[in-house]
Protein backbone atom coordinates (compact mmCIF):
# COMPACT_ATOMS: atom_id res chain seq x y z
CA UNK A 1 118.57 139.84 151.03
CA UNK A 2 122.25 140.16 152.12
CA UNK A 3 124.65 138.16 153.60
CA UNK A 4 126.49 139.69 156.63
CA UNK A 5 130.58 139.60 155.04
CA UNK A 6 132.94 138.31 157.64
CA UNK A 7 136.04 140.15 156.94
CA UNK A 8 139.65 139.69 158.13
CA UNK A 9 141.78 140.89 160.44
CA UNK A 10 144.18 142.25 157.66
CA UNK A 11 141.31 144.06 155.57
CA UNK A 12 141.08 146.68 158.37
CA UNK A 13 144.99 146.96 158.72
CA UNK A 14 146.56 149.97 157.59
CA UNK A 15 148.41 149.00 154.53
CA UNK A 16 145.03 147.12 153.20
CA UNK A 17 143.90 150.83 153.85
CA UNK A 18 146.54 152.55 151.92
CA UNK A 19 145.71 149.53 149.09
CA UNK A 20 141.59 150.31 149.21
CA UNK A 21 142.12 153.93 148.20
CA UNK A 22 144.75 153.09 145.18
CA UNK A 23 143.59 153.94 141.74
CA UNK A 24 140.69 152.12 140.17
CA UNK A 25 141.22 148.22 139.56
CA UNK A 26 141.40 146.24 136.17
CA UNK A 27 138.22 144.58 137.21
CA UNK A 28 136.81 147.96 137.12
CA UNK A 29 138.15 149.29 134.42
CA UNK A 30 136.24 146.34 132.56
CA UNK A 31 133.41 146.90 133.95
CA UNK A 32 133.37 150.01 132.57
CA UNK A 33 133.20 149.11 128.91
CA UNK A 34 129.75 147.70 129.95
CA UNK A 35 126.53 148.96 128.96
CA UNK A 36 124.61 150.95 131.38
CA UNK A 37 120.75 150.50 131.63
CA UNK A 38 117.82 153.01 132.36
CA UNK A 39 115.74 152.27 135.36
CA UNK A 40 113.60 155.25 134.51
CA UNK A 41 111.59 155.73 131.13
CA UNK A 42 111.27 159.86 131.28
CA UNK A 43 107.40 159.54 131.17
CA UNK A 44 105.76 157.46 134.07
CA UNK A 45 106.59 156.30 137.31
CA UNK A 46 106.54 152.78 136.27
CA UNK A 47 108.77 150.64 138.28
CA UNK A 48 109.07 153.82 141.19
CA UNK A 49 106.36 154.03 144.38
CA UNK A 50 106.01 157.29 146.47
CA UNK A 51 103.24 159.23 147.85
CA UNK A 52 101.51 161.04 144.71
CA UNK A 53 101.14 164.37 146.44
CA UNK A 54 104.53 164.95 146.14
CA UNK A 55 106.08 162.96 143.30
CA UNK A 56 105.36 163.24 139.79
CA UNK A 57 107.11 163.20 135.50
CA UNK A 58 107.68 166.40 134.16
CA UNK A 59 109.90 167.65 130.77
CA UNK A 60 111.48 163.87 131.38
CA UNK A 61 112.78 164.17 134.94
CA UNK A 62 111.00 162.68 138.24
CA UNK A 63 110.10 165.54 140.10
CA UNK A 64 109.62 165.51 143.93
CA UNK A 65 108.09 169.02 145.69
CA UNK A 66 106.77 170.34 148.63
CA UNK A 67 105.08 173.62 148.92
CA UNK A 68 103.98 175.85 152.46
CA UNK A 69 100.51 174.51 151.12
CA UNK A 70 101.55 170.51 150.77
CA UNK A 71 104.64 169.83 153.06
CA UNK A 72 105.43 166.80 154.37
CA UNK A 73 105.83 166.19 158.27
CA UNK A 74 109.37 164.37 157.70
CA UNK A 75 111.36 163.12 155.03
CA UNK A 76 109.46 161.08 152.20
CA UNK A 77 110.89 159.05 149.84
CA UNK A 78 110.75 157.60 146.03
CA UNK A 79 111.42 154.19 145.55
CA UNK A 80 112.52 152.00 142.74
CA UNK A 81 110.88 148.82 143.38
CA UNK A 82 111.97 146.63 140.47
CA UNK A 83 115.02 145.17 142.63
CA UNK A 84 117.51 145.49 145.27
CA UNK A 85 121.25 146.82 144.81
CA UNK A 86 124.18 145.14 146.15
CA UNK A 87 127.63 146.14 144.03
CA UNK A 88 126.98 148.95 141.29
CA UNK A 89 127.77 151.88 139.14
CA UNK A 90 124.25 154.56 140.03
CA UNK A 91 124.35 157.67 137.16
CA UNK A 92 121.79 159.86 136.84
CA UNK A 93 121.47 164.19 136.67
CA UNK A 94 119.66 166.34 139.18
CA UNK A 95 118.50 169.52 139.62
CA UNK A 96 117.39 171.31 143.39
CA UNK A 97 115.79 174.43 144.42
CA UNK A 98 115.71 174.70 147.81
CA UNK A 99 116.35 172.44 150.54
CA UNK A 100 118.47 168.88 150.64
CA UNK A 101 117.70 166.00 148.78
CA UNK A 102 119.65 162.84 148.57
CA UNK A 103 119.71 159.30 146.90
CA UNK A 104 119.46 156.42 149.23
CA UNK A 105 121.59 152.76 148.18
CA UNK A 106 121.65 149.77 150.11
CA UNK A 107 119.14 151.39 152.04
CA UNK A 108 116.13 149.76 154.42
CA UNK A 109 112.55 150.28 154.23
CA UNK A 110 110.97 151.67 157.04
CA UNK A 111 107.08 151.29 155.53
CA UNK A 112 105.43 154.28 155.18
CA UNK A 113 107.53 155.72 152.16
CA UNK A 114 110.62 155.78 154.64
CA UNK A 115 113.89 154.83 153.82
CA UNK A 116 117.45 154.43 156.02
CA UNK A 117 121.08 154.08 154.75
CA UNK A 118 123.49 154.84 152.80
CA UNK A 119 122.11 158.48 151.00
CA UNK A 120 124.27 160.30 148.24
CA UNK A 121 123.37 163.70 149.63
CA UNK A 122 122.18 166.65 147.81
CA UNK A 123 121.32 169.88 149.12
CA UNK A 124 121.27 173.54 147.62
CA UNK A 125 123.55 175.29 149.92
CA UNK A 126 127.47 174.65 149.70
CA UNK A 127 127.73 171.89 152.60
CA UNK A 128 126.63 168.82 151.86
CA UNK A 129 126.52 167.81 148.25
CA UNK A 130 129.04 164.82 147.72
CA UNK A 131 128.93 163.58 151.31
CA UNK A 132 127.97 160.45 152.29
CA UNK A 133 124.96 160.21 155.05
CA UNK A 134 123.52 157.66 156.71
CA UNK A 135 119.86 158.34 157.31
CA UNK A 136 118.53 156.92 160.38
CA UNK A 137 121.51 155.93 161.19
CA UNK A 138 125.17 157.08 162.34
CA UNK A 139 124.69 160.38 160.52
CA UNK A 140 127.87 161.76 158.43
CA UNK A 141 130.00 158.98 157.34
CA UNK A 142 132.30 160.75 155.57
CA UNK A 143 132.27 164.56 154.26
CA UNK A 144 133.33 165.87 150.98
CA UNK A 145 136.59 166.32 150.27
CA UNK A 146 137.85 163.55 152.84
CA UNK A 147 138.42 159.50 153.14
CA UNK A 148 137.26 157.49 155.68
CA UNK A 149 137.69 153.95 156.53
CA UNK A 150 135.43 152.70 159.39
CA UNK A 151 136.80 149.45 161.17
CA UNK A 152 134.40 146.83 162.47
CA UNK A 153 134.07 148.49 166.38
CA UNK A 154 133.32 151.48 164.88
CA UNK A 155 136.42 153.58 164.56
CA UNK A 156 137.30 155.69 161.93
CA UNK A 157 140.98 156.39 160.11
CA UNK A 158 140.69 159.00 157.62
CA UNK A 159 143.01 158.68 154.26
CA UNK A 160 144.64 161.12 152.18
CA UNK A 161 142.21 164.06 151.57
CA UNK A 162 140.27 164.36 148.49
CA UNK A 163 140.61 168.82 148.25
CA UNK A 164 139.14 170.95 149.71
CA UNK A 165 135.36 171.41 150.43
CA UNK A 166 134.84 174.94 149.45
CA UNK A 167 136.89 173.54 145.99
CA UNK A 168 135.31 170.86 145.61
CA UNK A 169 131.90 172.87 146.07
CA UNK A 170 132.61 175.32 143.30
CA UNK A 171 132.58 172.43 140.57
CA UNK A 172 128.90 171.79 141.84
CA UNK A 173 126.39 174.20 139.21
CA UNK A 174 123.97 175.89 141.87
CA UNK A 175 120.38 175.55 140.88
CA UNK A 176 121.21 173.65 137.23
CA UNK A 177 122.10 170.15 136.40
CA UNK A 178 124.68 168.08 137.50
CA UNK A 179 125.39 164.49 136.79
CA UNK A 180 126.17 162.55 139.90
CA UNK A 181 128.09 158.79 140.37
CA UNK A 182 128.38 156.44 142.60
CA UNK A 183 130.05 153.27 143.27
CA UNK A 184 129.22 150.41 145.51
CA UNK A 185 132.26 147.86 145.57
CA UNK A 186 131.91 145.91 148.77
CA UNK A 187 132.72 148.20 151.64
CA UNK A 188 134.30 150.90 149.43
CA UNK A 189 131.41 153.67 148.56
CA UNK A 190 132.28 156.70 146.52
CA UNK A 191 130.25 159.54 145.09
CA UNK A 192 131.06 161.86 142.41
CA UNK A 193 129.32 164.86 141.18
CA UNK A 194 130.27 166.42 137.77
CA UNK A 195 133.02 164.13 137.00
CA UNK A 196 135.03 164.96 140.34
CA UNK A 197 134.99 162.30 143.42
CA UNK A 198 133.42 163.86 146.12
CA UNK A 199 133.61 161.55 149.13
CA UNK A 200 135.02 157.63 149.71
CA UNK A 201 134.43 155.48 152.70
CA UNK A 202 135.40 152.04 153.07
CA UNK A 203 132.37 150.21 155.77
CA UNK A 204 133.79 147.45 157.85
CA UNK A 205 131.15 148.54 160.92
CA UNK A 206 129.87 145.45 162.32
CA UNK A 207 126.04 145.13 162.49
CA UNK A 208 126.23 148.64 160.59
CA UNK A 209 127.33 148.40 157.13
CA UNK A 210 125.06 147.28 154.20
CA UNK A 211 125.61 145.12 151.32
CA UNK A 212 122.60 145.41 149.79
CA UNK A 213 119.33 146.90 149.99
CA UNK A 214 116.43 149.48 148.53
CA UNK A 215 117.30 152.72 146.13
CA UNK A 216 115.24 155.38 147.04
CA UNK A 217 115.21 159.39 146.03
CA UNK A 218 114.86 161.82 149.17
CA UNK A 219 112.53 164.67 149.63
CA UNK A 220 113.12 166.54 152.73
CA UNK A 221 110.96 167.84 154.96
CA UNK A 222 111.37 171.36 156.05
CA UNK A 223 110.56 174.76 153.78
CA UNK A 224 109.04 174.21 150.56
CA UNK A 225 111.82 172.79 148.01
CA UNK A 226 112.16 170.92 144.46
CA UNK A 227 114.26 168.03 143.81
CA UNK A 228 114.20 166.96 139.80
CA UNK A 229 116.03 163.61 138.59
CA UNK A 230 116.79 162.25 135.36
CA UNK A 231 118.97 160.21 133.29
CA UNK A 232 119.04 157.24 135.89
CA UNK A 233 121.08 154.62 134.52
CA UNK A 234 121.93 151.70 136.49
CA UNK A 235 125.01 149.20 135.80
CA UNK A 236 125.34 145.90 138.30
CA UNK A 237 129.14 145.06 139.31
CA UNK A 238 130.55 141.90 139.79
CA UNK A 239 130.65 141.26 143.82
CA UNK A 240 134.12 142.40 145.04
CA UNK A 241 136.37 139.81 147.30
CA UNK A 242 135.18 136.47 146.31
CA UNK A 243 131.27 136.88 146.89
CA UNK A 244 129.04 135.00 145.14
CA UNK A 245 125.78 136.20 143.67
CA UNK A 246 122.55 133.70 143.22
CA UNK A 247 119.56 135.06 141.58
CA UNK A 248 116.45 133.08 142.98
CA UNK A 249 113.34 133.52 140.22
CA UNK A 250 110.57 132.13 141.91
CA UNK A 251 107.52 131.21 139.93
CA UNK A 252 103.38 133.02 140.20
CA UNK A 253 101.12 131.14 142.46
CA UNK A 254 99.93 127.74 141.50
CA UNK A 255 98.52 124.65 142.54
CA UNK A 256 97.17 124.06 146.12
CA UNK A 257 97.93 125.28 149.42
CA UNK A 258 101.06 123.37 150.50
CA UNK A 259 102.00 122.96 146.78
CA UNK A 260 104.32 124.57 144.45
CA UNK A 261 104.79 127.31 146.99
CA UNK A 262 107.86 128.84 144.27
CA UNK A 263 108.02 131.79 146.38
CA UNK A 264 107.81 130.62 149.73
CA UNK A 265 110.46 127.59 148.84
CA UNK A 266 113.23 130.46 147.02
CA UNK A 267 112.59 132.91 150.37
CA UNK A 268 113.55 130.06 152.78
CA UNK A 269 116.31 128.74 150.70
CA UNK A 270 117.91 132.38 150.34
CA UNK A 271 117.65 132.78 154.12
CA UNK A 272 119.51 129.28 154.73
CA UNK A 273 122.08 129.94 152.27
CA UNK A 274 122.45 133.56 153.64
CA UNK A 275 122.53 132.40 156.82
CA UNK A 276 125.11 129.67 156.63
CA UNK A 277 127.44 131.14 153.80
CA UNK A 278 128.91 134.50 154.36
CA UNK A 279 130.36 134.73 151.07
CA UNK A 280 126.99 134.87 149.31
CA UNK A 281 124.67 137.50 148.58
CA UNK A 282 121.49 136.65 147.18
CA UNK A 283 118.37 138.14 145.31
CA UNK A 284 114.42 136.88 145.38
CA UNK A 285 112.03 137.92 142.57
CA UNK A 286 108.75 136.37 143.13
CA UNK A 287 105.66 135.97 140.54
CA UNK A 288 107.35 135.53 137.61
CA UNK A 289 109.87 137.15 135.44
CA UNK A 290 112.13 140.37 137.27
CA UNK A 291 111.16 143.38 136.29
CA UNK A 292 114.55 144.53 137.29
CA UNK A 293 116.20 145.10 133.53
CA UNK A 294 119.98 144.12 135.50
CA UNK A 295 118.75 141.17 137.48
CA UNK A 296 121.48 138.66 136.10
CA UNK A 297 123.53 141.30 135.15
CA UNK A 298 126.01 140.39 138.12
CA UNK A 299 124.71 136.53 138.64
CA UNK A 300 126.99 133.63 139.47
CA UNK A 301 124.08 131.24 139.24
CA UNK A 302 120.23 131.36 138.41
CA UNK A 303 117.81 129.41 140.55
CA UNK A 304 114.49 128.91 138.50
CA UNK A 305 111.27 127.11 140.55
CA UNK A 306 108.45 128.04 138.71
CA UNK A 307 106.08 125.93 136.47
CA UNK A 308 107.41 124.42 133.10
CA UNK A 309 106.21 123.15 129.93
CA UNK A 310 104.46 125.62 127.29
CA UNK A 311 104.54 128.26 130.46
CA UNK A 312 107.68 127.75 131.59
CA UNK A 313 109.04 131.40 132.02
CA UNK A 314 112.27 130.94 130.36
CA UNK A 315 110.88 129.87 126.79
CA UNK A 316 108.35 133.49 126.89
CA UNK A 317 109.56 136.29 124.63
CA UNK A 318 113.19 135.91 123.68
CA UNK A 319 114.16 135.06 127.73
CA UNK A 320 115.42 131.26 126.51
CA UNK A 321 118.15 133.20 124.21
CA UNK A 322 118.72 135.62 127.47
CA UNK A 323 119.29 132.50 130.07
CA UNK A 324 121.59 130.42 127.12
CA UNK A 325 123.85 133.51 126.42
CA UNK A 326 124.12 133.71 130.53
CA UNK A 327 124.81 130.08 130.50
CA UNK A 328 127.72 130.52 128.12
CA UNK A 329 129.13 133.02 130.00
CA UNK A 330 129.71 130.90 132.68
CA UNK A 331 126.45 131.75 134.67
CA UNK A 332 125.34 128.16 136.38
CA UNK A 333 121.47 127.58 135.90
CA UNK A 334 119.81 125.66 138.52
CA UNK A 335 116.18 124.34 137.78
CA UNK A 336 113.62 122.84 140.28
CA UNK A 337 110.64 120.22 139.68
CA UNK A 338 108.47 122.01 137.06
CA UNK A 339 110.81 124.25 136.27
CA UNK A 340 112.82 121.34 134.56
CA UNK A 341 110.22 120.66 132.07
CA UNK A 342 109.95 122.44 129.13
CA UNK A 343 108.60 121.66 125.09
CA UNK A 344 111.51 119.30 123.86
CA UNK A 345 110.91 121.77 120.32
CA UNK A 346 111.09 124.93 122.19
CA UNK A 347 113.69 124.68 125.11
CA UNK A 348 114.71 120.99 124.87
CA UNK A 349 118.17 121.21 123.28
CA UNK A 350 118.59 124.86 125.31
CA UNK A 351 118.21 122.65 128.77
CA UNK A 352 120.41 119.92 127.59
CA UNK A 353 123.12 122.57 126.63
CA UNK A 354 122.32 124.28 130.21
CA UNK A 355 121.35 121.66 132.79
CA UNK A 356 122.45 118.40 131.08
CA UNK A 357 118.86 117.22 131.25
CA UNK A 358 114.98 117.53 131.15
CA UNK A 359 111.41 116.60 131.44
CA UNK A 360 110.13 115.52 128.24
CA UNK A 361 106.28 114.87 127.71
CA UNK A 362 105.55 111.23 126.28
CA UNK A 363 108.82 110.17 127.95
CA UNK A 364 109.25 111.51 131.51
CA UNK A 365 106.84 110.90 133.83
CA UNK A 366 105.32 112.53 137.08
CA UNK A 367 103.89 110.08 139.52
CA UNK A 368 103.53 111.13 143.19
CA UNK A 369 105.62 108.37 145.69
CA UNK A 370 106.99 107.82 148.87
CA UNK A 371 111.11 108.36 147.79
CA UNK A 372 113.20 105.31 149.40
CA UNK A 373 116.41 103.22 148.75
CA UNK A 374 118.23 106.33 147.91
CA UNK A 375 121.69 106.22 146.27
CA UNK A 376 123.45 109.56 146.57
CA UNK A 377 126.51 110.10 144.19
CA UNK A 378 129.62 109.25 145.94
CA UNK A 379 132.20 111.85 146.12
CA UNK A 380 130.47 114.81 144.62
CA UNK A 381 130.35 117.70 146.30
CA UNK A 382 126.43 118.38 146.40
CA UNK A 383 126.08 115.24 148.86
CA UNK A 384 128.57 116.45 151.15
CA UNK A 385 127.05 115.72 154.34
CA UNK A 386 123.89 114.46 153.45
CA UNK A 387 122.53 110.90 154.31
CA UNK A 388 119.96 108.90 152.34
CA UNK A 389 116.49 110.45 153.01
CA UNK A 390 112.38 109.20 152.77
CA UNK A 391 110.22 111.72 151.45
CA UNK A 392 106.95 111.61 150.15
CA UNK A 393 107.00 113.87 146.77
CA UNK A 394 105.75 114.23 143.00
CA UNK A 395 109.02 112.60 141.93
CA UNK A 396 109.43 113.14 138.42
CA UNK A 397 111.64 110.53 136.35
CA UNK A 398 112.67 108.99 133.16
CA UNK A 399 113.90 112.45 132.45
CA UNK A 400 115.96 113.12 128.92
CA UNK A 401 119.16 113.25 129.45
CA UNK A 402 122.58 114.34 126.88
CA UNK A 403 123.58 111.23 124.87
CA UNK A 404 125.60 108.87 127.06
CA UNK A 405 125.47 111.13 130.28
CA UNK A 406 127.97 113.58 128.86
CA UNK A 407 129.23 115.21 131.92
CA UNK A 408 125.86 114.97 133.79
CA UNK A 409 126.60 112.81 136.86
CA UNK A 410 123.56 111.07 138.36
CA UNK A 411 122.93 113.10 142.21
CA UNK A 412 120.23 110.91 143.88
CA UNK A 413 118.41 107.95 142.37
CA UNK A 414 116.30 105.57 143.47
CA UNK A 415 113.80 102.63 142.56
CA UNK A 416 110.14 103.96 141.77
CA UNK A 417 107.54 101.46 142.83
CA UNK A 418 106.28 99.24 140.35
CA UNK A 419 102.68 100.96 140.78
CA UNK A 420 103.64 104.31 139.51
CA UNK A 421 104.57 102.86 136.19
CA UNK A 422 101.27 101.42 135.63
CA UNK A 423 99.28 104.19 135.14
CA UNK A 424 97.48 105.10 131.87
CA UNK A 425 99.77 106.40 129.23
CA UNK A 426 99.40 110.54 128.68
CA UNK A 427 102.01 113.45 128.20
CA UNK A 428 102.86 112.89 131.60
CA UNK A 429 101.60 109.92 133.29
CA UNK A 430 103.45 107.15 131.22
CA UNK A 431 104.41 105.47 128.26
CA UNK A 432 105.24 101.90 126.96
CA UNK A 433 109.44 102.84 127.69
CA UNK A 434 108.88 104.09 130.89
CA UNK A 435 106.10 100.54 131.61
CA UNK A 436 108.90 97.99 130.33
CA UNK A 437 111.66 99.38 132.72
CA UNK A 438 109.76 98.27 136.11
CA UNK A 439 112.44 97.85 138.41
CA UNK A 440 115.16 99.96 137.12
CA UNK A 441 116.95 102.36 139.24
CA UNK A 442 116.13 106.47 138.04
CA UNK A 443 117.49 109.68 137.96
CA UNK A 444 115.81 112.50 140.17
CA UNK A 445 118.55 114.73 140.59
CA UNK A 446 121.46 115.65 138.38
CA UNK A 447 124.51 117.29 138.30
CA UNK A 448 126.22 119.00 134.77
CA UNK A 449 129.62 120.29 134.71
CA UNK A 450 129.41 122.60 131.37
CA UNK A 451 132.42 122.34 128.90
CA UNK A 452 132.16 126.47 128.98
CA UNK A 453 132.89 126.10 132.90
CA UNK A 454 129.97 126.69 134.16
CA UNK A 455 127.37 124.25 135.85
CA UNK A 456 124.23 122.91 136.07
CA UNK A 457 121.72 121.08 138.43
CA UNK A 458 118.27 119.66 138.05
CA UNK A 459 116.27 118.19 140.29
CA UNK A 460 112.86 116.48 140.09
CA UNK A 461 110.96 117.02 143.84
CA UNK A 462 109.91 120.42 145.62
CA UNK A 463 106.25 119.66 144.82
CA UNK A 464 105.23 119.94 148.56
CA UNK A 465 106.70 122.95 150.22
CA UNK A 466 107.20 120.76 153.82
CA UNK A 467 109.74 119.01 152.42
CA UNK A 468 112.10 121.40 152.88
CA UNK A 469 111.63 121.08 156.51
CA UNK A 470 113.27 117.68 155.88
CA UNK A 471 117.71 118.31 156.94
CA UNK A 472 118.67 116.09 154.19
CA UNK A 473 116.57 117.44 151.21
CA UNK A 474 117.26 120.83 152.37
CA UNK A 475 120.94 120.44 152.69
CA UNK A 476 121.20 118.49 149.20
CA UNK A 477 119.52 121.53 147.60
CA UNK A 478 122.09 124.26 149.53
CA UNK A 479 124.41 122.19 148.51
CA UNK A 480 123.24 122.31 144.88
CA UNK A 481 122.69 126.26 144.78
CA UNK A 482 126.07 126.80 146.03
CA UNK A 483 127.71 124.09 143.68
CA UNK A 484 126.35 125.95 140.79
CA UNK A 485 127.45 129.27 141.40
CA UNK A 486 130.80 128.12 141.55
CA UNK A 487 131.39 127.63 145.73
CA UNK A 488 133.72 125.27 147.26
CA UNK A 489 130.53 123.02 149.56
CA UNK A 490 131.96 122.59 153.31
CA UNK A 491 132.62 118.63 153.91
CA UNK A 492 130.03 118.40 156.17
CA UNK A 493 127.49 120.03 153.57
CA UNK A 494 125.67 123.32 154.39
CA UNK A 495 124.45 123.15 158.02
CA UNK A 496 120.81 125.17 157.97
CA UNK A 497 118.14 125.37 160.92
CA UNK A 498 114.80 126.51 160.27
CA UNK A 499 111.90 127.05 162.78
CA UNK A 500 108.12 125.44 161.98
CA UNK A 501 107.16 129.46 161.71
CA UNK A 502 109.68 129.85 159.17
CA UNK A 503 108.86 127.21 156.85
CA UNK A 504 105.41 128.41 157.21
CA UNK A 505 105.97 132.01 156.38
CA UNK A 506 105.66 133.80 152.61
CA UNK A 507 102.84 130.88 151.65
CA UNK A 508 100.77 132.10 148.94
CA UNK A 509 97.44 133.03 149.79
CA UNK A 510 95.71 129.90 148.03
């Protein structure tokens, strides 16, 4: 999902123009030193979806062809289906015979193996390599040689020239490898081939330009023609101008209709967040784990709703070292209802370190109960704009918390009834602490403001996926996800609107 970026008057002016095409920027130059990752293993197609007539692995390169026995009616397209790209470094080497290829970023999916956007092009004549094409779309952007900044009606004010075409053209090896770049910062898209920039353009098109979207490889229809591609190594940017980034990992299905709908709940929060704040840009991976090896490379914060305890995604493999090293960094870690429980002996001292708190078994407890007499903290900016609330949830309490409430500040609270404490004691239900503190005000959501400067937030309901139809509980979590990644919250909260078809839509089929 994107966010559409509002931008200011001045970013179209002509000095911010001069200033977009000036040499490349510290934060750049540090991003550089970074480690690139592979997207492609040089044997399968794992990760990548096409039509298998055309696509296949050969002497470690994905190979697309067409042939006057097995053409294909219009252009078809490869796509890497592991995540989304918003700002990021794209290298990889290709290799065409024939015909005009390209390699779609930011791109839409049409269904149907067909793609639209932004396309690196590629083609085995001397015109369009370098260029940057819009497919199904506003055609040439930019071609090689030239700078281009589009404004946000649509007009374009080209910069100082690149070279020469034909020059530029000659550095391109006909009908051997080349290694081609490019770079998403914001609106500013360049592609090089061999080492040499090709093309820049700098998007400000209303209702046209893309933050983020699909990466797909082109095979074009016309006479028979083969496309190779190797190398593809993929490197995630920090967002440019002040975005934020929030990484949604939504849990697999469980429970019963209605319940512990993880992906359903991370879609609609995305959208609302999306919707209401321009400056963020967000990214959904349902049924478990990403398979995306860069999905936190660029995070601000980490949204986890999934189950907990002994299958609690984080704590598989060596993921809990992953998410604390993020942490440190600076990364804020939210965690809701399950997903705050994990085995106080495998994850326990992680989550304190992370979230300031957690649900542990034989001492946290997980009674269902109508939520009232709420007491939201005063003055903190996740309950800006929200008023005291009634909702019917699995409200898990008595959580574990760092000694003394170090730096964890108590969100919402409330009474529990009497009842819920008088269950029989288990891992979950209860336990003689939890049975001697009838009457005593609890903890359901939490705040953590990390001494390495970034945050946490943990909060205990989410069990039934209609309460975020509710306008408080839905703003207090906004509220939350934009705290964490490290966003000023509006006084009056963040203001979200959702339809009865919306809050029904991505259910799991249960």
């Amino acid at each position: 999902m994107a966010s559409i970026w509002r931008l200011t008057a001045a970013l179209v002016a002509g000095v911010v123009f001069l200033a977009g095409f000036s040499a490349t920027s510290p934060r750049a130059d540090a991003a550089e030193a970074e480690e690139f990752v592979s997207i492609f293993d040089g044997t399968t197609l794992d990760g990548w979806e096409g039509k298998s007539e055309f696509w296949s692995v050969a002497d470690g390169a994905i190979v697309g062809q067409t042939t006057a026995e097995n053409p294909t009616d219009g252009n078809t397209f490869l796509f890497w289906r592991q995540g989304e790209l918003d700002d990021f470094e794209l290298r990889l080497s290709y290799r065409i015979t024939g015909g005009n290829s390209g390699i779609q970023y930011r791109s839409r999916d049409f269904g149907d193996f067909v793609a639209g956007g932004y396309q690196a092009d590629i083609d085995s004549g001397t015109t369009y390599s370098g260029i940057n094409y819009e497919e199904r779309g506003r055609g040439i952007l930019v071609t090689r040689g030239k700078r281009i900044e589009i404004a946000a009606d649509g007009t374009k004010t080209e910069g100082e020239a690149i070279g020469e075409s034909d020059a530029l053209q000659a550095t391109i090896k006909q009908g051997d490898w080349n290694d081609y770049r490019i770079v998403a910062e914001g609106p500013r898209l360049r592609h090089y081939i061999n080492g040499q920039l090709m093309s820049e353009v700098i998007d400000h098109q209303e209702g046209k330009r893309a933050e983020q979207g699909i990466l797909a490889l082109q095979l074009h229809a016309g006479p028979p023609m083969k496309v190779e591609f190797k190398d593809i190594r993929l490197k995630r940017l920090s967002l440019a101008d002040g975005r934020k980034k929030v990484v949604f990992v939504a849990g697999r299905p469980s429970h019963a209709p209605g319940e512990h709908e993880f992906r359903a709940g991370s879609l609609l929060m995305a959208k609302c967040l999306e919707e209401s704040c321009p400056q963020v840009v967000t990214a959904v991976y349902d049924s478990g784990w990403p398979t995306d090896p860069t999905a936190f490379d660029n995070a601000d914060a980490i949204h986890f709703f999934a189950d907990g305890g002994g299958g609690h995604p984080v704590i598989q493999r060596n993921r809990l070292a992953e998410i604390a090293f993020l942490a440190k960094r600076g990364v804020g870690i939210a965690c809701l209802h399950y997903a705050v429980e994990v085995p106080p002996e495998k994850g326990g001292a992680e989550f304190l370190d992370m979230i300031g708190g957690f649900f542990e078994t034989h001492w946290s407890v997980n009674p269902h109960w109508m939520l009232a007499s709420t007491q939201l903290a005063d003055g903190h900016p996740i309950t800006r704009g929200v008023e005291p609330f009634e909702i019917q949830d699995e409200w898990y309490y008595h959580m574990r918390f760092r000694d003394g409430y170090d730096r964890v500040v108590p969100i919402l609270t409330a009474v529990p009834p009497d009842a819920t404490r008088e269950r029989p004691d288990g891992p979950h239900s209860n336990n003689p602490t939890v049975r001697a503190k009838k009457g005593s005000r609890e903890v359901l959501a939490w705040a953590y403001d990390r001494p390495d400067g970034g945050r946490g937030f943990g909060c205990t309901g989410a069990h039934f996926h209609r309460n975020f139809g509710d306008e408080q509980f839905r703003k207090l979590m906004l509220n939350a996800i934009a705290w964490t990644a490290g966003l000023d919250v509006p006084e009056s909260g963040i203001v979200s609107k959702i339809s009865d078809d919306e809050l029904a839509a991505n259910l799991d089929p249960k």
